[in-house]
PDB file of N, CA and C in Angstrom:
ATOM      1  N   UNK A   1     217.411 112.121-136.929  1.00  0.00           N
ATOM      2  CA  UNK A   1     216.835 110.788-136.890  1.00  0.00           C
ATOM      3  C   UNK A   1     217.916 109.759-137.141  1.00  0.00           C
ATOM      4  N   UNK A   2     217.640 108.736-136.644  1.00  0.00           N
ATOM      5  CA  UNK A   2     218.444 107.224-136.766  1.00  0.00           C
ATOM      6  C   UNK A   2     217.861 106.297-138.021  1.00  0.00           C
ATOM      7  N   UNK A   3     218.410 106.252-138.864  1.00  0.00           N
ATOM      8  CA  UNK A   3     217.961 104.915-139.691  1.00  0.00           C
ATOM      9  C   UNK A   3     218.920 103.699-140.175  1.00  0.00           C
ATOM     10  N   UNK A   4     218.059 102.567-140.690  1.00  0.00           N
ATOM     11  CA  UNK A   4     219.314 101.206-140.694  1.00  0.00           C
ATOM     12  C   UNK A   4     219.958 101.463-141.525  1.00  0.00           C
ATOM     13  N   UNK A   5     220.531 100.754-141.822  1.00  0.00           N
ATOM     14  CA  UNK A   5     221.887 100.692-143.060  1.00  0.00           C
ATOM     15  C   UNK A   5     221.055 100.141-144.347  1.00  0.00           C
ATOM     16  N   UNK A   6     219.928 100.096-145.062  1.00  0.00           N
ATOM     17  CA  UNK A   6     219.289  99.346-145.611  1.00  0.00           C
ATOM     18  C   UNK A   6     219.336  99.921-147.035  1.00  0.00           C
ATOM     19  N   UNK A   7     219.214  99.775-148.140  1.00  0.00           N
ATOM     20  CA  UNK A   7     219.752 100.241-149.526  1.00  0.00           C
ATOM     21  C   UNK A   7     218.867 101.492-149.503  1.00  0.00           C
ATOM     22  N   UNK A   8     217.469 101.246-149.014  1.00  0.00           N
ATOM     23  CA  UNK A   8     216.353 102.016-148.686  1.00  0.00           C
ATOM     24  C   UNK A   8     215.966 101.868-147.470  1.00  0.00           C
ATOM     25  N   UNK A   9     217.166 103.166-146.900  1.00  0.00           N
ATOM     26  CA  UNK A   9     217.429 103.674-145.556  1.00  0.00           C
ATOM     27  C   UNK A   9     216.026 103.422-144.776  1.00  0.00           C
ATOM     28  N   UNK A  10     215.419 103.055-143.349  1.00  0.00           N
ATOM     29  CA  UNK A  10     214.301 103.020-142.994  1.00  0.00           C
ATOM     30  C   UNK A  10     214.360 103.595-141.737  1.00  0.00           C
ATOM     31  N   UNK A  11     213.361 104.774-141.628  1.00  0.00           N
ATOM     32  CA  UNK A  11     213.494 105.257-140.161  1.00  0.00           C
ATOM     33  C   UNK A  11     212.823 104.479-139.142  1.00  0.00           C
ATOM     34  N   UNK A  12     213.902 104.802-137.680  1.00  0.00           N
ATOM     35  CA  UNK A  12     213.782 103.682-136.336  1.00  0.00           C
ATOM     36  C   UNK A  12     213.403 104.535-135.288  1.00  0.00           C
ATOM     37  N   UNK A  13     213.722 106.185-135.082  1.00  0.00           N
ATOM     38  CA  UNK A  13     213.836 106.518-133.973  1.00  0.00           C
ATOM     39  C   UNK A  13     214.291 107.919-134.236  1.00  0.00           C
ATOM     40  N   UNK A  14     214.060 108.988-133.078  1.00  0.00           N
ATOM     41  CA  UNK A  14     214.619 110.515-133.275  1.00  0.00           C
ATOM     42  C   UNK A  14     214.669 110.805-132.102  1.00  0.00           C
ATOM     43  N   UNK A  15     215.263 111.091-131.736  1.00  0.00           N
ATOM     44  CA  UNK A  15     216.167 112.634-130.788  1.00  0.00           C
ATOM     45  C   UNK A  15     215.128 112.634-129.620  1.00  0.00           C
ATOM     46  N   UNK A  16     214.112 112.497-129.508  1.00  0.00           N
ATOM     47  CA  UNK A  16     213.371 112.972-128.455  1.00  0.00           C
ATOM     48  C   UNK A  16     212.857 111.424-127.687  1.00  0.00           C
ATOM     49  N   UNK A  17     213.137 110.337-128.326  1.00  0.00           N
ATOM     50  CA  UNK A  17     212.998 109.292-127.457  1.00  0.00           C
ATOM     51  C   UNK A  17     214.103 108.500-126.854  1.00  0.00           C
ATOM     52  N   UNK A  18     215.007 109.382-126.865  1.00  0.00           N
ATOM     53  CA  UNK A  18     216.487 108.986-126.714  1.00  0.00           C
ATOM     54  C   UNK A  18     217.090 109.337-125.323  1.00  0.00           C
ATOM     55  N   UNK A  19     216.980 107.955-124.395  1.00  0.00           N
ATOM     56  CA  UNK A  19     216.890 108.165-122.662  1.00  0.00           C
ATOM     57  C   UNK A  19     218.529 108.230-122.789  1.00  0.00           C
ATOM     58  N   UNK A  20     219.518 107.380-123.445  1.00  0.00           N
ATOM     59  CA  UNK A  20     220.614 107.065-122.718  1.00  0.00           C
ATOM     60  C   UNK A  20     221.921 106.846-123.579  1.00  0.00           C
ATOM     61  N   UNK A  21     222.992 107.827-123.993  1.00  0.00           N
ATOM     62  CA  UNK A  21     223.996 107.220-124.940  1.00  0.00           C
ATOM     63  C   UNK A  21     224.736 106.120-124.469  1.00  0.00           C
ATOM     64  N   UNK A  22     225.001 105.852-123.249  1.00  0.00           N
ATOM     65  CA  UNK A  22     225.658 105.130-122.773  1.00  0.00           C
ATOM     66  C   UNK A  22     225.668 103.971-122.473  1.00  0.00           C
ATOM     67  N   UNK A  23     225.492 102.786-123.324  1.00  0.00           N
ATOM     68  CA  UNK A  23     224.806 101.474-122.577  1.00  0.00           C
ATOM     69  C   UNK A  23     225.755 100.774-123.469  1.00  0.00           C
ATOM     70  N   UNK A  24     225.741  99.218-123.476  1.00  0.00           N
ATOM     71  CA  UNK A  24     226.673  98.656-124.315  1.00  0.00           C
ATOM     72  C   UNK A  24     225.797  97.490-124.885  1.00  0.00           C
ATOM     73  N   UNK A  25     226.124  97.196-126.394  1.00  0.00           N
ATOM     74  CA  UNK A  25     225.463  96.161-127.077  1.00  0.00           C
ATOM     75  C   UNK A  25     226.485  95.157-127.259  1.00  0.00           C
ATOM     76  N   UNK A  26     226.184  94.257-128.113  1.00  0.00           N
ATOM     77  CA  UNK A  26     226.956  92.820-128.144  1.00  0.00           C
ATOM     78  C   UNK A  26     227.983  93.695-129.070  1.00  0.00           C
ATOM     79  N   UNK A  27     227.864  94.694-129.844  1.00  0.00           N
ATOM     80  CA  UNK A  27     229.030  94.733-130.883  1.00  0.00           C
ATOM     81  C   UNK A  27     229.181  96.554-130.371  1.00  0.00           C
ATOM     82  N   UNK A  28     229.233  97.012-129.161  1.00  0.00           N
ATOM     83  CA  UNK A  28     229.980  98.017-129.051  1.00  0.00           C
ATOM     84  C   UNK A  28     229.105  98.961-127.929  1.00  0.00           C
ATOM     85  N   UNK A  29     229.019 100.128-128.243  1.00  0.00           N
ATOM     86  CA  UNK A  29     228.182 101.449-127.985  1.00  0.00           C
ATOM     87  C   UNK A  29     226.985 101.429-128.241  1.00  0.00           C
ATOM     88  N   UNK A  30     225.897 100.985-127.735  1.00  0.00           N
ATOM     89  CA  UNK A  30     224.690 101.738-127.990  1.00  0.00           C
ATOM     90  C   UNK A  30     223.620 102.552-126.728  1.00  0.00           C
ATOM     91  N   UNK A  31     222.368 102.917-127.663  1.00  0.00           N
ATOM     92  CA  UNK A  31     221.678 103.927-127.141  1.00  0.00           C
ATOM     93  C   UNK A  31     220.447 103.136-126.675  1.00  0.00           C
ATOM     94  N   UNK A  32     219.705 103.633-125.269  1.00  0.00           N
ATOM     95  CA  UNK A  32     218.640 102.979-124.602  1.00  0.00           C
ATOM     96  C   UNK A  32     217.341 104.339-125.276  1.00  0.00           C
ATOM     97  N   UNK A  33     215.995 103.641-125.635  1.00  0.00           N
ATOM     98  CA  UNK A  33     214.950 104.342-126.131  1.00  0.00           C
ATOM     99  C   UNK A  33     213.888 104.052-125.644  1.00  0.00           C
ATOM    100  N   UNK A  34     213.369 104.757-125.508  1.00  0.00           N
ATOM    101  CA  UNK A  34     211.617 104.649-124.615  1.00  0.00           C
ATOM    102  C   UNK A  34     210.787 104.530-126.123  1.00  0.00           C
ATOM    103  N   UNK A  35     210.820 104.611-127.032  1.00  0.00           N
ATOM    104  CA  UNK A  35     210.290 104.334-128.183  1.00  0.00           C
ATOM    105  C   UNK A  35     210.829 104.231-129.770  1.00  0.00           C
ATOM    106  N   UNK A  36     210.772 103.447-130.439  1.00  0.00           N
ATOM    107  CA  UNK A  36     210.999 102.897-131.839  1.00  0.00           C
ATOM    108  C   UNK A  36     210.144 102.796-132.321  1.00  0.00           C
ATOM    109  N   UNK A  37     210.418 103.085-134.195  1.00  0.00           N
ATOM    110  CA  UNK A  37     209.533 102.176-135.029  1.00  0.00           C
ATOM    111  C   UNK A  37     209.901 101.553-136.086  1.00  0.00           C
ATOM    112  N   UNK A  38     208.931 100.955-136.420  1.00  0.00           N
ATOM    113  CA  UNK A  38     209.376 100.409-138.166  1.00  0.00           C
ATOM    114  C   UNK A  38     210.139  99.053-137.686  1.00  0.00           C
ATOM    115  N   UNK A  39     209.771  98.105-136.193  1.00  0.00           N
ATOM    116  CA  UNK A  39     210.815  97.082-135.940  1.00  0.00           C
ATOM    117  C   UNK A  39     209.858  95.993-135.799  1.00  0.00           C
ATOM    118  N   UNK A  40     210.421  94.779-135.820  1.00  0.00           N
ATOM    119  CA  UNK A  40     209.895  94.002-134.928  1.00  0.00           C
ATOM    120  C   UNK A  40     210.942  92.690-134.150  1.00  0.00           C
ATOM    121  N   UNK A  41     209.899  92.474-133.162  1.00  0.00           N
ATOM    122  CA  UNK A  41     210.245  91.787-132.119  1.00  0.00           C
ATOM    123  C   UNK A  41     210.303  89.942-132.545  1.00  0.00           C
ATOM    124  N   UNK A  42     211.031  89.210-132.258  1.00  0.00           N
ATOM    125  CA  UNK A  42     211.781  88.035-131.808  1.00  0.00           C
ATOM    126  C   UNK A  42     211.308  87.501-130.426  1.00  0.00           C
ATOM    127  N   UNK A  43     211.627  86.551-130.371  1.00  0.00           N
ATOM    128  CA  UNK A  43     211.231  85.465-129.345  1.00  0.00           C
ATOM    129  C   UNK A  43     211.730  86.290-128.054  1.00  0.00           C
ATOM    130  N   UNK A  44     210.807  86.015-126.852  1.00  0.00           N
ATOM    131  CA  UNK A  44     211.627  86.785-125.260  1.00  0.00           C
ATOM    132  C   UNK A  44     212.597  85.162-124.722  1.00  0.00           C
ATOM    133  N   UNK A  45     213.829  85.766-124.313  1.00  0.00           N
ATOM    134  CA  UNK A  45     214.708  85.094-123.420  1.00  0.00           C
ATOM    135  C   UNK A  45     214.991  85.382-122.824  1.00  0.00           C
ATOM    136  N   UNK A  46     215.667  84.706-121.496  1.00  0.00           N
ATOM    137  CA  UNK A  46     216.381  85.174-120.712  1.00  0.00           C
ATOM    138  C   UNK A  46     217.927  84.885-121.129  1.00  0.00           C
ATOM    139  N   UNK A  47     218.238  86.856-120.717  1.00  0.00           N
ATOM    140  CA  UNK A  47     219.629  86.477-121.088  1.00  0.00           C
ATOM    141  C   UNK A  47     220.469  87.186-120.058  1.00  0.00           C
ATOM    142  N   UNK A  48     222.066  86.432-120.000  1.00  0.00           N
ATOM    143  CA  UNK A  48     222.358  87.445-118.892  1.00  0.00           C
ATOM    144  C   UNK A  48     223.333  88.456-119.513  1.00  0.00           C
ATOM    145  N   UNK A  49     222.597  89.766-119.019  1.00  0.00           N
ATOM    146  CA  UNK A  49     223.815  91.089-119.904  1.00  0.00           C
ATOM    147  C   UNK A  49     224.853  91.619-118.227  1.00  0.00           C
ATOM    148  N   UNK A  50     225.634  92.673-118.824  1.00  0.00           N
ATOM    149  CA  UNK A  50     226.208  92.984-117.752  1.00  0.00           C
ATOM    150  C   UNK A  50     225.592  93.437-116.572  1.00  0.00           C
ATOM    151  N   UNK A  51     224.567  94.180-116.431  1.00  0.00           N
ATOM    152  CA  UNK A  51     224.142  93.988-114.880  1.00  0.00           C
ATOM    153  C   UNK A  51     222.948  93.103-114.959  1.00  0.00           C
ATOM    154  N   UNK A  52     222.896  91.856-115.062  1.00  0.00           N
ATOM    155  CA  UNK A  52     222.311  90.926-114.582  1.00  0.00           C
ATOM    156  C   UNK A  52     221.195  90.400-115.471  1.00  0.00           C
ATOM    157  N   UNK A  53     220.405  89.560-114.975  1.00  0.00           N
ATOM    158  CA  UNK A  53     219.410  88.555-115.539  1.00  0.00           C
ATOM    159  C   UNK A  53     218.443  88.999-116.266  1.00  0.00           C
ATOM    160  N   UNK A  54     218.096  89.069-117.543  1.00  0.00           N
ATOM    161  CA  UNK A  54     216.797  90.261-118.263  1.00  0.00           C
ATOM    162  C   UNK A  54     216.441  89.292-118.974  1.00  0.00           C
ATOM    163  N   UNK A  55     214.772  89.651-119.609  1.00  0.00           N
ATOM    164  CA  UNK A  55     214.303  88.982-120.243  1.00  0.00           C
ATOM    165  C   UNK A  55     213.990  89.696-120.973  1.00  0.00           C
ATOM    166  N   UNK A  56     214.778  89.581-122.579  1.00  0.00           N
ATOM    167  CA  UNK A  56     214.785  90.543-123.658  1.00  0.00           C
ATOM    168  C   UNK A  56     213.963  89.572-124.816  1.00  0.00           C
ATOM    169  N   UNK A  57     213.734  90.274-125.835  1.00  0.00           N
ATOM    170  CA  UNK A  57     213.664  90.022-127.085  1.00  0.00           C
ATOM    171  C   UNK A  57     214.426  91.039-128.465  1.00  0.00           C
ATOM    172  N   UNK A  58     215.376  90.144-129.450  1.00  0.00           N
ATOM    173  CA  UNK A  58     215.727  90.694-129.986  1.00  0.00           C
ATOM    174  C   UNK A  58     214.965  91.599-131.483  1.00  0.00           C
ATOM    175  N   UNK A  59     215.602  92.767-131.579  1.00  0.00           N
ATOM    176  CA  UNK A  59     214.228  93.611-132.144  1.00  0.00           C
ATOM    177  C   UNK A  59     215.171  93.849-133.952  1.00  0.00           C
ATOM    178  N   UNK A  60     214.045  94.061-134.995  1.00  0.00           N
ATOM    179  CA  UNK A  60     214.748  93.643-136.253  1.00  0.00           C
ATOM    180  C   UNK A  60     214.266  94.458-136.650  1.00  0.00           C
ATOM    181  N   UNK A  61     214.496  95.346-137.838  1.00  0.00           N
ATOM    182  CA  UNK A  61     214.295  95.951-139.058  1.00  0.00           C
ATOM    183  C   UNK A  61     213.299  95.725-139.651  1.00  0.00           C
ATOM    184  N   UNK A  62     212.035  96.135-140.571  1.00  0.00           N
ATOM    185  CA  UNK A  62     211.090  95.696-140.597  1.00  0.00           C
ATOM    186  C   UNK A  62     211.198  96.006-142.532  1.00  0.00           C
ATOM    187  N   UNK A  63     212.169  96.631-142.849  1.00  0.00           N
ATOM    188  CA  UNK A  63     212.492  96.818-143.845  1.00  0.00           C
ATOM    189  C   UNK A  63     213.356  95.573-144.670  1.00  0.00           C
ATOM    190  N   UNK A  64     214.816  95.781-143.874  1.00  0.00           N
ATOM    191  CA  UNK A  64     215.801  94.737-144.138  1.00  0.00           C
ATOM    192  C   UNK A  64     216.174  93.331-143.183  1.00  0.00           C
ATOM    193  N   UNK A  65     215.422  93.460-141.688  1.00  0.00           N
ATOM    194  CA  UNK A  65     215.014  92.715-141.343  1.00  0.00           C
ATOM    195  C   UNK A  65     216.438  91.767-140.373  1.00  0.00           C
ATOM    196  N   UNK A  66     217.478  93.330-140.640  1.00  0.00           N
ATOM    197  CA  UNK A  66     218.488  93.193-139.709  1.00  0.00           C
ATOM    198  C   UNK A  66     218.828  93.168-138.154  1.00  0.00           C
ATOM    199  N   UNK A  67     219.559  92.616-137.243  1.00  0.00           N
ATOM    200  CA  UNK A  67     219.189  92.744-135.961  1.00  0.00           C
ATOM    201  C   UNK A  67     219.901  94.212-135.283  1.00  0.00           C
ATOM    202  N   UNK A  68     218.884  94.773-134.904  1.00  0.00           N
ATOM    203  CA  UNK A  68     218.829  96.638-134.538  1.00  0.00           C
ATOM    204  C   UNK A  68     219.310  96.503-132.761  1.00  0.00           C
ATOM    205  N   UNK A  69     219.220  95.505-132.115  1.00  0.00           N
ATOM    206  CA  UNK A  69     219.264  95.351-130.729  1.00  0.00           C
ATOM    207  C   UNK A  69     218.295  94.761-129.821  1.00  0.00           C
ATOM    208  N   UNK A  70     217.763  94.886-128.574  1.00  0.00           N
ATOM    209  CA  UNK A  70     216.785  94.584-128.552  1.00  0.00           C
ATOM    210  C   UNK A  70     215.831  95.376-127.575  1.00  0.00           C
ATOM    211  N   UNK A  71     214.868  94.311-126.964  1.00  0.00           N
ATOM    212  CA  UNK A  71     213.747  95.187-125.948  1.00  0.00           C
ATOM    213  C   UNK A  71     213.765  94.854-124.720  1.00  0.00           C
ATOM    214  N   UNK A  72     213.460  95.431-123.503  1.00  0.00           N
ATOM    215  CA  UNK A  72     214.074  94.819-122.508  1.00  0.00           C
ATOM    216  C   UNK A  72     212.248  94.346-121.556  1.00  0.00           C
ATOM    217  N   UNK A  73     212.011  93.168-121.393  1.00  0.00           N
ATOM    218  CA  UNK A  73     210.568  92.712-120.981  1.00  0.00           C
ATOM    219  C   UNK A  73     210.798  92.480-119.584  1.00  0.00           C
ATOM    220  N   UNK A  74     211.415  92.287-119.129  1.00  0.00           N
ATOM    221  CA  UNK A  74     211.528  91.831-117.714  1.00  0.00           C
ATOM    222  C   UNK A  74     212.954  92.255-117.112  1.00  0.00           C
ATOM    223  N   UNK A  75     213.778  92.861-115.832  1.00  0.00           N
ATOM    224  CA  UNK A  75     214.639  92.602-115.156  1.00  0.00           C
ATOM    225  C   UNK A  75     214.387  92.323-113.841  1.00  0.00           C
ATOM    226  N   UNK A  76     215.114  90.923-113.531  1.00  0.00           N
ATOM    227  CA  UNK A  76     215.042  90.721-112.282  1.00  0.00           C
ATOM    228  C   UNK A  76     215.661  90.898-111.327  1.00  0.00           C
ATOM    229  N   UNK A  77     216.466  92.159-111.713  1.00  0.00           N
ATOM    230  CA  UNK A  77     217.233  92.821-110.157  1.00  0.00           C
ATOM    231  C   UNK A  77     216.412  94.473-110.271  1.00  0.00           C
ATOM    232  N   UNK A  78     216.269  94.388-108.729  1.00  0.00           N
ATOM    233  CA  UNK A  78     215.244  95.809-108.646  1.00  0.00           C
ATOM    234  C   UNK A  78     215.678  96.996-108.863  1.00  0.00           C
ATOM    235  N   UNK A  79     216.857  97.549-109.061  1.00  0.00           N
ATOM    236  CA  UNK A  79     217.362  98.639-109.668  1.00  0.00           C
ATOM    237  C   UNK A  79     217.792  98.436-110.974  1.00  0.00           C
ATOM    238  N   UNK A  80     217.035  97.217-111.725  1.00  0.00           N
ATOM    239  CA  UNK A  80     216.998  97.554-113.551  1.00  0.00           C
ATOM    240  C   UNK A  80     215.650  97.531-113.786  1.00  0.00           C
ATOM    241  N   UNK A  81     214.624  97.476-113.164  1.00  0.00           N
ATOM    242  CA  UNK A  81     213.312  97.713-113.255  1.00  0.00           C
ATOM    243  C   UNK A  81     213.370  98.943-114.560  1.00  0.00           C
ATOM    244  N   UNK A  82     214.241 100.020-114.489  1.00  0.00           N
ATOM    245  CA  UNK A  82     213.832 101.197-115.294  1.00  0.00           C
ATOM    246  C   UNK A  82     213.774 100.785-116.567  1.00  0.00           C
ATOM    247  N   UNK A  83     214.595  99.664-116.882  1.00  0.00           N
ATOM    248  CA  UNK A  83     214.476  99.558-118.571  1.00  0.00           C
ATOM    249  C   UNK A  83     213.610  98.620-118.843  1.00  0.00           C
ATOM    250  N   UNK A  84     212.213  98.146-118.089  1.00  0.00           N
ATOM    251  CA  UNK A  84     211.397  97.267-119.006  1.00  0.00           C
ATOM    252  C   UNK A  84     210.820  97.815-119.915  1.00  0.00           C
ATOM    253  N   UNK A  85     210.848  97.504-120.678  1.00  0.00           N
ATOM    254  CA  UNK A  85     209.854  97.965-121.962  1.00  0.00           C
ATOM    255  C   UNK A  85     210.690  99.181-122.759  1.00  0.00           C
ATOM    256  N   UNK A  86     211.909  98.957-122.642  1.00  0.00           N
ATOM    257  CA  UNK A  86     212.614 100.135-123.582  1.00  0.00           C
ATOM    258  C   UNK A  86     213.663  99.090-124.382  1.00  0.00           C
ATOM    259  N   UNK A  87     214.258 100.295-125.084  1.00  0.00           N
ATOM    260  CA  UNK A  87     214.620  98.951-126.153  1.00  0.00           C
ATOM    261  C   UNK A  87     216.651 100.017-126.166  1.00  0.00           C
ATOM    262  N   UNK A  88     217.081  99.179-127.019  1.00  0.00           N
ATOM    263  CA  UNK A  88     218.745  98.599-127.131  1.00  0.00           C
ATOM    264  C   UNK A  88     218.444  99.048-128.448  1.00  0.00           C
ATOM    265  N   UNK A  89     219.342  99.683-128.730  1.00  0.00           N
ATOM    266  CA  UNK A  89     219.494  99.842-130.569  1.00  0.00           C
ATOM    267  C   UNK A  89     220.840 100.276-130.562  1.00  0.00           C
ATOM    268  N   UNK A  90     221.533  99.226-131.138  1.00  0.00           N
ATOM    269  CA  UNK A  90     223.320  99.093-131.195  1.00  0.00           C
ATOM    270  C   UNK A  90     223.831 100.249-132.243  1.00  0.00           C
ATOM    271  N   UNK A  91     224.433 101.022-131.891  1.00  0.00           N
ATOM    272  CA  UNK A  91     224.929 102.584-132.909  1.00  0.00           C
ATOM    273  C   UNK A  91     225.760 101.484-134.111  1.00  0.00           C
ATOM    274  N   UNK A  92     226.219 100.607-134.510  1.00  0.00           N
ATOM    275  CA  UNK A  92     226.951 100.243-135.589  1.00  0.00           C
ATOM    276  C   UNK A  92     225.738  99.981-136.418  1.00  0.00           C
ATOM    277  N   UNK A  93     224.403  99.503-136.295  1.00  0.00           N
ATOM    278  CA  UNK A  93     223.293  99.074-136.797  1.00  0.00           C
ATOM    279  C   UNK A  93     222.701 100.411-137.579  1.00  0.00           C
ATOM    280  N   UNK A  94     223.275 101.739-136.872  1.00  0.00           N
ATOM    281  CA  UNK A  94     222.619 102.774-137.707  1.00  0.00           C
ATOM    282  C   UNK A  94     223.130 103.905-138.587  1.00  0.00           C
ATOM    283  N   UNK A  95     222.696 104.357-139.416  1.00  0.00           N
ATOM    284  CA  UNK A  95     223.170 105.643-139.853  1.00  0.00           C
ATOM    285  C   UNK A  95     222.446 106.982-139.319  1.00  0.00           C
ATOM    286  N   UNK A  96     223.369 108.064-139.031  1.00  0.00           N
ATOM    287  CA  UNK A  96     223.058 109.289-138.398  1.00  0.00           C
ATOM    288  C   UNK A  96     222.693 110.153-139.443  1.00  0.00           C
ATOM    289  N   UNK A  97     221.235 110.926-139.526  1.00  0.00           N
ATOM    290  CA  UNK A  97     220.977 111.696-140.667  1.00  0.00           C
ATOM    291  C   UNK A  97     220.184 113.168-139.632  1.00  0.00           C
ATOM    292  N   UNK A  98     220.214 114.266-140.122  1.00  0.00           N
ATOM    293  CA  UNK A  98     219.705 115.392-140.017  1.00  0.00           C
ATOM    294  C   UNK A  98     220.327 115.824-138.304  1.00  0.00           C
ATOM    295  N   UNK A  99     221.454 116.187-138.590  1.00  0.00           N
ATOM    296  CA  UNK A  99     222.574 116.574-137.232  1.00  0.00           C
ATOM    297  C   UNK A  99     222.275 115.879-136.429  1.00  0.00           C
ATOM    298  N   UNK A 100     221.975 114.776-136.136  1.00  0.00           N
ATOM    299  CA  UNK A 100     222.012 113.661-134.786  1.00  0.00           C
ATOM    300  C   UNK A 100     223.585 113.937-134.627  1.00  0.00           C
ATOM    301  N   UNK A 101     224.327 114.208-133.212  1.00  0.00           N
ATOM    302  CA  UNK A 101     225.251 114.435-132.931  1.00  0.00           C
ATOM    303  C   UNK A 101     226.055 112.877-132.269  1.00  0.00           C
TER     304      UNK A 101
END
């Protein structure tokens, strides 16, 4: 499992909702997820990431209330359709517990 950095660690996510290591956040490496918990959601914008125009909202900690990455609500180029409704969770935002590799 993935949890935040929070004094009282809070679980976000595990191993089996985990579509994609490869994606990039504002501060490095992160992972694309078809499901999270324990977060919540921020205002939707449009923002532009590297392949193009999305309408995200940034998604927070529900514990410490830190920013985890975000969710993806809309893309308007037709081969990013796959990530609406999945979410961004930036790997510096988390700690790795029970052999997450």
């Amino acid at each position: 499992s993935l949890v935040c950095h929070a004094p009282a660690p809070t679980l976000h996510l595990c191993r089996i909702d985990l579509l994609s290591q490869s994606f990039q956040g504002r501060h490095g490496r992160a992972y694309l997820f078809g499901e999270v918990v324990n977060v919540f959601a921020g205002h939707k914008e449009n923002r532009m990431l590297i392949t193009g125009m999305h309408t995200v909202c940034d998604i927070f900690c529900k514990c410490c209330e830190s920013t985890l990455g975000w969710k993806y609500e809309e893309a308007f180029e037709p081969n990013q359709k796959y990530k609406e409704g999945k979410f961004i969770i930036e790997k510096a935002s988390l700690t790795k517990e029970n052999g997450w590799n």
